[in-house]
Protein backbone atom coordinates (compact mmCIF):
# COMPACT_ATOMS: atom_id res chain seq x y z
CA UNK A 1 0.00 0.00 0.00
CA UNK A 2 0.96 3.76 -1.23
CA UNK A 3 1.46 6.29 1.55
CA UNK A 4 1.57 9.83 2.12
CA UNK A 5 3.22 12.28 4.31
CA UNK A 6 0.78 13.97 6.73
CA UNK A 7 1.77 16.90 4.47
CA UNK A 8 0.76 15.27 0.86
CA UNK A 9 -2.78 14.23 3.15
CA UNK A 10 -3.12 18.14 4.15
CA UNK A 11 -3.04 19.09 0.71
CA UNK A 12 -5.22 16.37 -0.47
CA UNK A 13 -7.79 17.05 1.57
CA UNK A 14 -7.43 21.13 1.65
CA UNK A 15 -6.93 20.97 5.34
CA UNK A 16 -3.92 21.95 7.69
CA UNK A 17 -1.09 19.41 8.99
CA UNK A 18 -2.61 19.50 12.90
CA UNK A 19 -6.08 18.66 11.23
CA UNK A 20 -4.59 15.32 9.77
CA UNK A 21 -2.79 14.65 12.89
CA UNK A 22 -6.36 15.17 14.69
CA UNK A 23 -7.65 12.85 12.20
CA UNK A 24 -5.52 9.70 12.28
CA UNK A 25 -5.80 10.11 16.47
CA UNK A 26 -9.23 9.35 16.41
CA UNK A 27 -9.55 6.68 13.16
CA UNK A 28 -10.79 9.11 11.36
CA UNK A 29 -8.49 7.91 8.18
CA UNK A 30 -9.16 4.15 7.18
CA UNK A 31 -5.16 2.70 7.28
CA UNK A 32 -3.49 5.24 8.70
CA UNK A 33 -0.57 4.47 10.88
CA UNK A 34 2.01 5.85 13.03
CA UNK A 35 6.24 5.12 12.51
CA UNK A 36 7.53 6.90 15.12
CA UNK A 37 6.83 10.39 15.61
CA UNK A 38 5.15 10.53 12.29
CA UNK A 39 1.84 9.12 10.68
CA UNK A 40 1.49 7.57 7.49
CA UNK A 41 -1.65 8.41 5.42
CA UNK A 42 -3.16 5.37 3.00
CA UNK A 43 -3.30 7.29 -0.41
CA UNK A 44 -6.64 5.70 -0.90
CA UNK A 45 -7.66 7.46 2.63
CA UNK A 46 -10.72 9.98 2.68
CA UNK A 47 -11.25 12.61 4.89
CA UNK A 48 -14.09 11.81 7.50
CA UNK A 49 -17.58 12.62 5.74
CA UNK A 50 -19.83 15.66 6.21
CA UNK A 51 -22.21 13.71 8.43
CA UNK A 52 -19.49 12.98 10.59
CA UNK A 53 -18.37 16.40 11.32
CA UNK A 54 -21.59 17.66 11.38
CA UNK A 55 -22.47 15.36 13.93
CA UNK A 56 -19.34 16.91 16.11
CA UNK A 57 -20.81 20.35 16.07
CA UNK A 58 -24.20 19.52 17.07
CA UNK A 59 -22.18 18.14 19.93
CA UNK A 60 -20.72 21.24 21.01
CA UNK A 61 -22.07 23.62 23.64
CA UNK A 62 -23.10 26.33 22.01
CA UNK A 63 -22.63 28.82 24.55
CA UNK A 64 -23.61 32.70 24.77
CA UNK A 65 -20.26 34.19 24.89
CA UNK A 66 -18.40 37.39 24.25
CA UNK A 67 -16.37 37.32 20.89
CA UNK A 68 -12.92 37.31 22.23
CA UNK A 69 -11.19 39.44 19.97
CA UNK A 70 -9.15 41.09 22.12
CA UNK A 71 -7.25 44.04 19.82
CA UNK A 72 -10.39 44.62 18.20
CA UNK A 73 -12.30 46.02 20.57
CA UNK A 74 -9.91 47.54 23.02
CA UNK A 75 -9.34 50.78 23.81
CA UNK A 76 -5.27 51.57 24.07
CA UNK A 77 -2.70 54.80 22.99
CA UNK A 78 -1.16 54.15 19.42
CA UNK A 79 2.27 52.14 19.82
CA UNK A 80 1.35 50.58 23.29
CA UNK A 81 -0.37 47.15 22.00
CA UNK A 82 2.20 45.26 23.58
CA UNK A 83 2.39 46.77 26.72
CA UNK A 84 -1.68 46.06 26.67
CA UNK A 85 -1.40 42.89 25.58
CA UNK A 86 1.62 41.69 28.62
CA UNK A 87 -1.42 43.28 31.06
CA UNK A 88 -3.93 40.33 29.84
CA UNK A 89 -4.02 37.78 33.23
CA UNK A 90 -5.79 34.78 30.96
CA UNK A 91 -3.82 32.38 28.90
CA UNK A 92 -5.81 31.73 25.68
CA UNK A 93 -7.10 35.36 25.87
CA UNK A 94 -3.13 36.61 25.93
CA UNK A 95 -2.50 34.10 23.04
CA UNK A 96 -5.25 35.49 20.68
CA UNK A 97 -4.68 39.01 20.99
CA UNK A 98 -0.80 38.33 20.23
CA UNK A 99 -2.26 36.32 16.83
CA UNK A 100 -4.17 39.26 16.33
CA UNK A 101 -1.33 41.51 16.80
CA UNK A 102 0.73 39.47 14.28
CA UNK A 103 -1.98 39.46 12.10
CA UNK A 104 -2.35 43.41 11.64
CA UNK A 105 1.30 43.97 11.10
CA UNK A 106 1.54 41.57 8.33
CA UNK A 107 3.48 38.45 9.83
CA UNK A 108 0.77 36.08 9.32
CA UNK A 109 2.64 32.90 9.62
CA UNK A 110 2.42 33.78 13.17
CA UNK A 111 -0.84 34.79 13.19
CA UNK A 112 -1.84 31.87 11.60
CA UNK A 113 -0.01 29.07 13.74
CA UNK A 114 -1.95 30.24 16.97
CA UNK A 115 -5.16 30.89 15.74
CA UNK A 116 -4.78 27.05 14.50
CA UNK A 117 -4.59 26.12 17.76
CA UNK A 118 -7.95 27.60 18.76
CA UNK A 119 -9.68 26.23 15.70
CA UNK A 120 -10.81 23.89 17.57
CA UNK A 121 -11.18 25.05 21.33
CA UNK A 122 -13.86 24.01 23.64
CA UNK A 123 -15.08 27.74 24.02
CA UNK A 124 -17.32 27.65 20.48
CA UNK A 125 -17.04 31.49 20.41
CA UNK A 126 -13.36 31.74 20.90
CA UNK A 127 -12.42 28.48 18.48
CA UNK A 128 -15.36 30.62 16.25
CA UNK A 129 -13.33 33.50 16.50
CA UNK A 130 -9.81 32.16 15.91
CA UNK A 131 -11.38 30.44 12.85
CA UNK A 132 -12.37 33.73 11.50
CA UNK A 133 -8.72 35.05 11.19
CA UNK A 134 -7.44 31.67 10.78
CA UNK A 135 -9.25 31.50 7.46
CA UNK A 136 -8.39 35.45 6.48
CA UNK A 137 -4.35 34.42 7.72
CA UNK A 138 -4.73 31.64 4.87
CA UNK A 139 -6.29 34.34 2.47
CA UNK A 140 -3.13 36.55 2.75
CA UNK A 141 -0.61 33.65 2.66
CA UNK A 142 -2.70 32.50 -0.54
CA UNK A 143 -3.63 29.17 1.07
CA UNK A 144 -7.47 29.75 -0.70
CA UNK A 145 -8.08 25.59 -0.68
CA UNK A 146 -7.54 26.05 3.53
CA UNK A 147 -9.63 29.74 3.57
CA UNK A 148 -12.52 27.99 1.96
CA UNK A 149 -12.78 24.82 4.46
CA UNK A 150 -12.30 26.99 7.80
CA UNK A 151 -14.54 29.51 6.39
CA UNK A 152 -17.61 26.33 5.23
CA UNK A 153 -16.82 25.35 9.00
CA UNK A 154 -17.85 29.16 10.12
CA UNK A 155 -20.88 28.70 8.18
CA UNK A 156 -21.87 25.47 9.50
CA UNK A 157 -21.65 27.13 13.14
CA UNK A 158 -23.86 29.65 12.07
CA UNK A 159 -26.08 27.38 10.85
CA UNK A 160 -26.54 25.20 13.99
CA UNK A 161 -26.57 28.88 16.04
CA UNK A 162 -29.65 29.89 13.97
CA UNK A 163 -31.19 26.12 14.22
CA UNK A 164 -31.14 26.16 17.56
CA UNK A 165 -33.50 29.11 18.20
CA UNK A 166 -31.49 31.10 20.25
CA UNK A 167 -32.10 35.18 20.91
CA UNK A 168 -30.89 37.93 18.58
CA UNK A 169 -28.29 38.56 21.56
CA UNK A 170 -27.10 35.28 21.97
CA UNK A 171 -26.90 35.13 18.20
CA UNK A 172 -24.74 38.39 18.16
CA UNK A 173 -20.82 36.48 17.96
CA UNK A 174 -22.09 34.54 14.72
CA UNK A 175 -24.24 37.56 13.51
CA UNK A 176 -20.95 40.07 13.79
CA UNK A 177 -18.73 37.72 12.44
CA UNK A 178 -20.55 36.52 9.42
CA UNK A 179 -21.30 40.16 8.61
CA UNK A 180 -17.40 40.69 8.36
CA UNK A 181 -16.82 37.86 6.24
CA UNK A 182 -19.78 38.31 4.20
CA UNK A 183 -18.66 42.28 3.55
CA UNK A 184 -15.00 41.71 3.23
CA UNK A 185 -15.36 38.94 0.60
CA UNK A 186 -18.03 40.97 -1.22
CA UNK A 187 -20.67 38.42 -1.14
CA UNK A 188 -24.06 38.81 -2.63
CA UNK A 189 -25.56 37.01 0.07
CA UNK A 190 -25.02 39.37 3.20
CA UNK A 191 -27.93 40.85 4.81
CA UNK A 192 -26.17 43.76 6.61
CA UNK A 193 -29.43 44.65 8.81
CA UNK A 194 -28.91 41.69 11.15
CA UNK A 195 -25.52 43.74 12.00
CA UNK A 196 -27.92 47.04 13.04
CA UNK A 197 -29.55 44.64 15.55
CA UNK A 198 -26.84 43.49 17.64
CA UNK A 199 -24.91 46.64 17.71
CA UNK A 200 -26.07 47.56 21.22
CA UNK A 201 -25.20 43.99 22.85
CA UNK A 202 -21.22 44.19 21.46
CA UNK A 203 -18.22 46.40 23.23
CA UNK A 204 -17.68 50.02 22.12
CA UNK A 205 -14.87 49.01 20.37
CA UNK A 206 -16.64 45.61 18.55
CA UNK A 207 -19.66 48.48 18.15
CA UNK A 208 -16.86 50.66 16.43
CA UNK A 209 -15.72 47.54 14.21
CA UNK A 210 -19.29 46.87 13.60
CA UNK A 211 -19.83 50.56 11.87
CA UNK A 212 -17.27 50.39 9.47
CA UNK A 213 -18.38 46.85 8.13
CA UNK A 214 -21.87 48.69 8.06
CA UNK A 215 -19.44 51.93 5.79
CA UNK A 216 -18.09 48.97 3.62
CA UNK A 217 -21.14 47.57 2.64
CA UNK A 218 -22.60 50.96 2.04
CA UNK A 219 -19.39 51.76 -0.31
CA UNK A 220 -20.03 48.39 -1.86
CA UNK A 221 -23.37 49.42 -2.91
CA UNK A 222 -21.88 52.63 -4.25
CA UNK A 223 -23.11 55.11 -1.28
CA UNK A 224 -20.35 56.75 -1.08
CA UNK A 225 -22.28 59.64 1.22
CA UNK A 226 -23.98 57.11 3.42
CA UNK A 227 -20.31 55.32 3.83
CA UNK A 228 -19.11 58.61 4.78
CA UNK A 229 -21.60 59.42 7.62
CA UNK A 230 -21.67 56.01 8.94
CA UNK A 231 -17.77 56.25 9.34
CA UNK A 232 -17.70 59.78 10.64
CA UNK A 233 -20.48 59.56 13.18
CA UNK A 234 -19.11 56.62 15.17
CA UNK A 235 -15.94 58.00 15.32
CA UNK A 236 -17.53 60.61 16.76
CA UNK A 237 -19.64 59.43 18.89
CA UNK A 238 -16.90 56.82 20.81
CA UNK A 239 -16.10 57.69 23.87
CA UNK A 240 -12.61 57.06 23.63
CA UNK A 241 -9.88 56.10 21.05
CA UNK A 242 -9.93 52.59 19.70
CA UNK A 243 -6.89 52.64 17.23
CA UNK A 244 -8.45 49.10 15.03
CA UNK A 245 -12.13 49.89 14.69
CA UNK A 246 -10.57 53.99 14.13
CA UNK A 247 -8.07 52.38 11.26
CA UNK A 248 -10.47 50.58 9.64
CA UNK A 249 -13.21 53.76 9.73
CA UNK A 250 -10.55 56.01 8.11
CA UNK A 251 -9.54 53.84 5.83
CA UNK A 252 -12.91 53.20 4.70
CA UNK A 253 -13.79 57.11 5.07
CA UNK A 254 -10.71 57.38 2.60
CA UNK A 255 -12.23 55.16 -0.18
CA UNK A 256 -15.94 56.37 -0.37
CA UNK A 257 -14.04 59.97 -0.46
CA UNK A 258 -11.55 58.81 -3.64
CA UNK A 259 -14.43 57.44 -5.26
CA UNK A 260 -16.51 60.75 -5.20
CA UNK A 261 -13.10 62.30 -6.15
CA UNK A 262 -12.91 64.68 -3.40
CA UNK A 263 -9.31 63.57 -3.23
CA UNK A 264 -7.53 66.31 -0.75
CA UNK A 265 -10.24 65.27 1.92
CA UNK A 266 -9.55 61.42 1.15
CA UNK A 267 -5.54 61.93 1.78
CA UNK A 268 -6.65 63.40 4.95
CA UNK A 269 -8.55 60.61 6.28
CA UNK A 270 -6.04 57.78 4.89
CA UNK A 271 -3.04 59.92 6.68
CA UNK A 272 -5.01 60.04 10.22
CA UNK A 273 -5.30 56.10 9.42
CA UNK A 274 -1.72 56.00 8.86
CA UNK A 275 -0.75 57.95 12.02
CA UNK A 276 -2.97 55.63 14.29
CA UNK A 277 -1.29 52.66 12.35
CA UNK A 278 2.25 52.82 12.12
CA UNK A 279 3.03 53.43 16.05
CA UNK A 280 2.10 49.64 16.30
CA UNK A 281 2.90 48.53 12.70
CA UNK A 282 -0.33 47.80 11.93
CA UNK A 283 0.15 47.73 8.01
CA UNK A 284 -2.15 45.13 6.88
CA UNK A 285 -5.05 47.00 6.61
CA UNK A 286 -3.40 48.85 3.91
CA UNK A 287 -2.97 45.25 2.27
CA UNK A 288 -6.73 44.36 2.53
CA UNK A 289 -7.94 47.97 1.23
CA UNK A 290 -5.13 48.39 -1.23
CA UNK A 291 -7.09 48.20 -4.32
CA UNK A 292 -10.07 50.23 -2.97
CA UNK A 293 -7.76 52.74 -1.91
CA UNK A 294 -7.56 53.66 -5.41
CA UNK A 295 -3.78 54.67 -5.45
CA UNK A 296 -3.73 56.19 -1.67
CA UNK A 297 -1.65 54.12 -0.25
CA UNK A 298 1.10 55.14 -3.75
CA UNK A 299 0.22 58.60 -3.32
CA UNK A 300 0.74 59.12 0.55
CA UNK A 301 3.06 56.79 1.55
CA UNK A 302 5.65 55.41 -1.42
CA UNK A 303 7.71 58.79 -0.91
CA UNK A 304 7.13 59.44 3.13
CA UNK A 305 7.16 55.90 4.51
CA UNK A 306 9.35 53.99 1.99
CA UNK A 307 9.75 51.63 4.15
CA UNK A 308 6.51 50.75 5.57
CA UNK A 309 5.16 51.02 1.61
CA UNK A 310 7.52 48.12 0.44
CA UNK A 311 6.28 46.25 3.12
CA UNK A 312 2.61 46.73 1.63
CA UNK A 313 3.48 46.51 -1.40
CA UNK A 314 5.40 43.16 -0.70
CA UNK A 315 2.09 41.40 0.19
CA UNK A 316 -0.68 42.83 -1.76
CA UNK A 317 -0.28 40.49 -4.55
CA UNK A 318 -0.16 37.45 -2.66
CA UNK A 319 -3.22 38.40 -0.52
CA UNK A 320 -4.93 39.86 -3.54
CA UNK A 321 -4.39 36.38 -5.14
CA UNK A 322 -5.67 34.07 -2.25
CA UNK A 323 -8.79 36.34 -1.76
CA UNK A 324 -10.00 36.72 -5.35
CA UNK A 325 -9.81 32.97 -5.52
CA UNK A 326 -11.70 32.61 -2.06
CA UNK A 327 -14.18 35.60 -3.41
CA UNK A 328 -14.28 34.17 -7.00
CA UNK A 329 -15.15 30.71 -5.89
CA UNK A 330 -18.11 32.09 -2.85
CA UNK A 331 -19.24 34.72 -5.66
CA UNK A 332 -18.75 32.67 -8.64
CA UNK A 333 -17.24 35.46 -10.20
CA UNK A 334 -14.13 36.22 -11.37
CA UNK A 335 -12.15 39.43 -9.79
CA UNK A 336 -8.37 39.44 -11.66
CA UNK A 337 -5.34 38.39 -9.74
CA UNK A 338 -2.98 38.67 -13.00
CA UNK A 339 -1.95 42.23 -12.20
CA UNK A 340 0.46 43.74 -10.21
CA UNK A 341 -0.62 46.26 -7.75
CA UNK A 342 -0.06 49.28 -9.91
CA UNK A 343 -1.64 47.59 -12.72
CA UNK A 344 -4.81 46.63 -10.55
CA UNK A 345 -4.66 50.12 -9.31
CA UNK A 346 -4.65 51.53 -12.78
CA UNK A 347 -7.34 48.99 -13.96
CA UNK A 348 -9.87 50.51 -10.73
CA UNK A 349 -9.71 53.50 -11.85
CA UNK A 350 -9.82 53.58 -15.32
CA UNK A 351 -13.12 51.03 -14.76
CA UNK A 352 -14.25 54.19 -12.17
CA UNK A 353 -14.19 56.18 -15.11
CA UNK A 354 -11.48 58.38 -14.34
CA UNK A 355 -9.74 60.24 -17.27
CA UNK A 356 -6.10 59.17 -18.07
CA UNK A 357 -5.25 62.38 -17.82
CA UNK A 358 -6.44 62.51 -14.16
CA UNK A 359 -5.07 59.05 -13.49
CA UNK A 360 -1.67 60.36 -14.34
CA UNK A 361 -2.31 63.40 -11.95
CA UNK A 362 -3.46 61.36 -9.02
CA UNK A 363 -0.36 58.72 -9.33
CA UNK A 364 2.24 61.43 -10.15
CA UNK A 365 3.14 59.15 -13.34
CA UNK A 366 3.32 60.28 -17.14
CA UNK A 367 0.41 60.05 -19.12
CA UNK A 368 2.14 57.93 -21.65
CA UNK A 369 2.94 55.41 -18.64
CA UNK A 370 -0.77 55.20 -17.65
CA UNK A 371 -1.64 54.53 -21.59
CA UNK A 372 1.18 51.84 -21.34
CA UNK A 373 -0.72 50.27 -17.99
CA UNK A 374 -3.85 50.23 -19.66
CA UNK A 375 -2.56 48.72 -22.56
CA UNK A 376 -1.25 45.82 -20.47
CA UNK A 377 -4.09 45.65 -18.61
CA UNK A 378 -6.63 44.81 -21.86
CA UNK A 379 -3.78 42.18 -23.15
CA UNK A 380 -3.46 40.06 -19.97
CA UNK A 381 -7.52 40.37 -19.43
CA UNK A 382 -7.96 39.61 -23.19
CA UNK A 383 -10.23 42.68 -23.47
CA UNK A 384 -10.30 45.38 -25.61
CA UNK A 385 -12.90 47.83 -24.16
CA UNK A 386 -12.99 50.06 -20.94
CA UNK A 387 -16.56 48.13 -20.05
CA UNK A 388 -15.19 45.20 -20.22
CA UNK A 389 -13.02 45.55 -17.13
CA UNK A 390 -16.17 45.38 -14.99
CA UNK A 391 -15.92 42.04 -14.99
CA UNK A 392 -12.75 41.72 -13.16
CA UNK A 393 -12.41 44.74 -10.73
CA UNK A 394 -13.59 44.77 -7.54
CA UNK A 395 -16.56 46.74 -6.02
């Protein structure tokens, strides 16, 4: 009989090494054996069927808890993360806000190995939780095959949640966190007015998280002045600085403001995002929103923070490339990844009906280098129109 590394089984199956491991423990994989240290995988093995694992969730407590993302919600002056994160007293709590830490300044291969540990915690809401980022850490390392399993397992939980009749407030964990996902991956199917409801039983700061998901669908639906006062209004309303949710509300504030070209007031709001960022590194919400930034993140920081920008610049094609396949696959659409940044950039705009000649003012490039982008752009999409680009830009 054939065998395979507990490696060749992960990426069989579209499932991480510990998940394998898990597996083979408890006979999940017909054959499977252990040498040593290491397990041997029958090539013929299956992963254990849908009833199976379906069966394991109904098993779970389902518990009314509060989402336990830590950095999210917290209140704490720009560049002192750490210092809040060394005053957590609980274990597991300590360990997710450092994978969340990791996670917003980019090093997501240590993001990711911790929140894999709480995939599959006894607390539902904080292995819910950890499987949320776990599945956005394989986005941005372009894992998609592992980003689509965690994130079916997220739905699943909801699922159950929902079967089992519980109260809009005990619903609120799935409720917020499906609303991210469902916004961030631009998916037809989010209902954003289940998010209005359970505002008022979340944190400030998850309340301040919850708003801009509520700007970003708003901006998806191309109200740009609704994004804009939803964004503004809970910043001022907060009762105290909360440097994620505030990052993630400028940002956002930035991009409805590019996109109704009132561009000096956009470079305002994407500078106060950089200011509350880069004390603490946080630099991958830049990644995430690099393409809806419409050139921002060129214009503001390639010449200032030359650093910081390779850094960004260094990862948006690998996340851009794991989350249009995650997006294209939910969406059954098909959002490019064969561009580079600039040339994605380029492509938004141009599709936003912006004028060469005003693309080549807003990037600071010649206008014969923008004509040169474009025509790239139309051979590697195999178009030959400005409409058809549509089909392969984002929101």
């Amino acid at each position: 009989m054939e065998f395979l590394s507990v490696q060749q089984a992960a990426d069989k199956f579209g499932v991480t090494v510990r998940t394998v491991q898990k597996w083979a423990k408890e006979n999940k994989l017909s054959g499977a054996k252990k040498v040593g240290r290491e397990w041997l995988i029958p090539i013929v093995a299956t992963g254990p069927c849908d009833s199976e694992f379906d069966k394991g969730l109904e098993d779970k407590k389902l518990t009314d808890a509060e989402i336990p993302l830590i950095i999210l919600k917290e209140s704490f002056t720009p560049g002192s993360c750490l210092e809040h994160i060394e005053k957590i007293n609980d274990a597991d709590s300590k360990n997710i806000a450092m994978a969340e830490y990791y996670y917003l300044r980019g090093e997501i291969e240590k993001s990711a190995s911790i929140f894999e540990r709480y995939v599959n915690h006894s607390d539902e809401s904080m292995s819910f939780s950890a499987s949320f980022l776990y599945s956005f850490s394989n986005i941005s390392m372009n894992r998609p095959r592992i980003a689509l399993l965690t994130l079916s397992d997220i739905r699943k939980y909801i699922f159950l949640k929902y079967k089992s009749g519980n109260t809009i407030k005990e619903n609120a964990p799935c409720i917020f966190i499906s609303s991210i996902v469902g916004v961030l991956l631009h998916s037809e199917e989010i209902e954003i007015t289940e998010m209005v409801k359970i505002l008022k039983y979340l944190p400030e700061g998850s309340r301040m998280f919850g708003a801009y998901v509520m700007a970003h669908f708003a901006y998806q639906k191309k109200d740009y002045s609704k994004a804009i006062g939803i964004a503004e209004s809970a910043i001022a309303v907060s009762s105290a600085v909360y440097p994620v949710p505030f990052i993630y509300l400028k940002i956002i504030l930035a991009v409805a403001l590019i996109n109704m070209k009132r561009i000096d007031e956009a470079v305002v709001a994407f500078n106060e995002a950089v200011e509350l960022a880069l004390p603490d590194g946080f630099l991958k919400p830049f990644t995430e929103h690099h393409g809806l930034l419409l050139g921002l993140v060129e214009v503001c920081m390639k010449d200032k923070y030359p650093t910081e920008y390779r850094k960004i610049a260094a990862s948006v094609e690998c996340f851009l490339s794991g989350w249009s396949d995650v997006h294209n696959a939910i969406n059954d659409r098909s959002v490019t990844a064969n561009l580079t940044p600039t040339e994605f950039v380029v492509a938004m705009l141009f599709d936003r009906d912006w004028s060469m000649k005003e693309i080549s003012s807003h990037l600071n490039i010649s206008l014969r280098m923008v004509k040169y982008y474009i025509s790239t752009i139309y051979e590697k999409l195999c178009i030959s129109r400005r409409e058809e680009l549509r089909e392969y830009m984002l929101k």
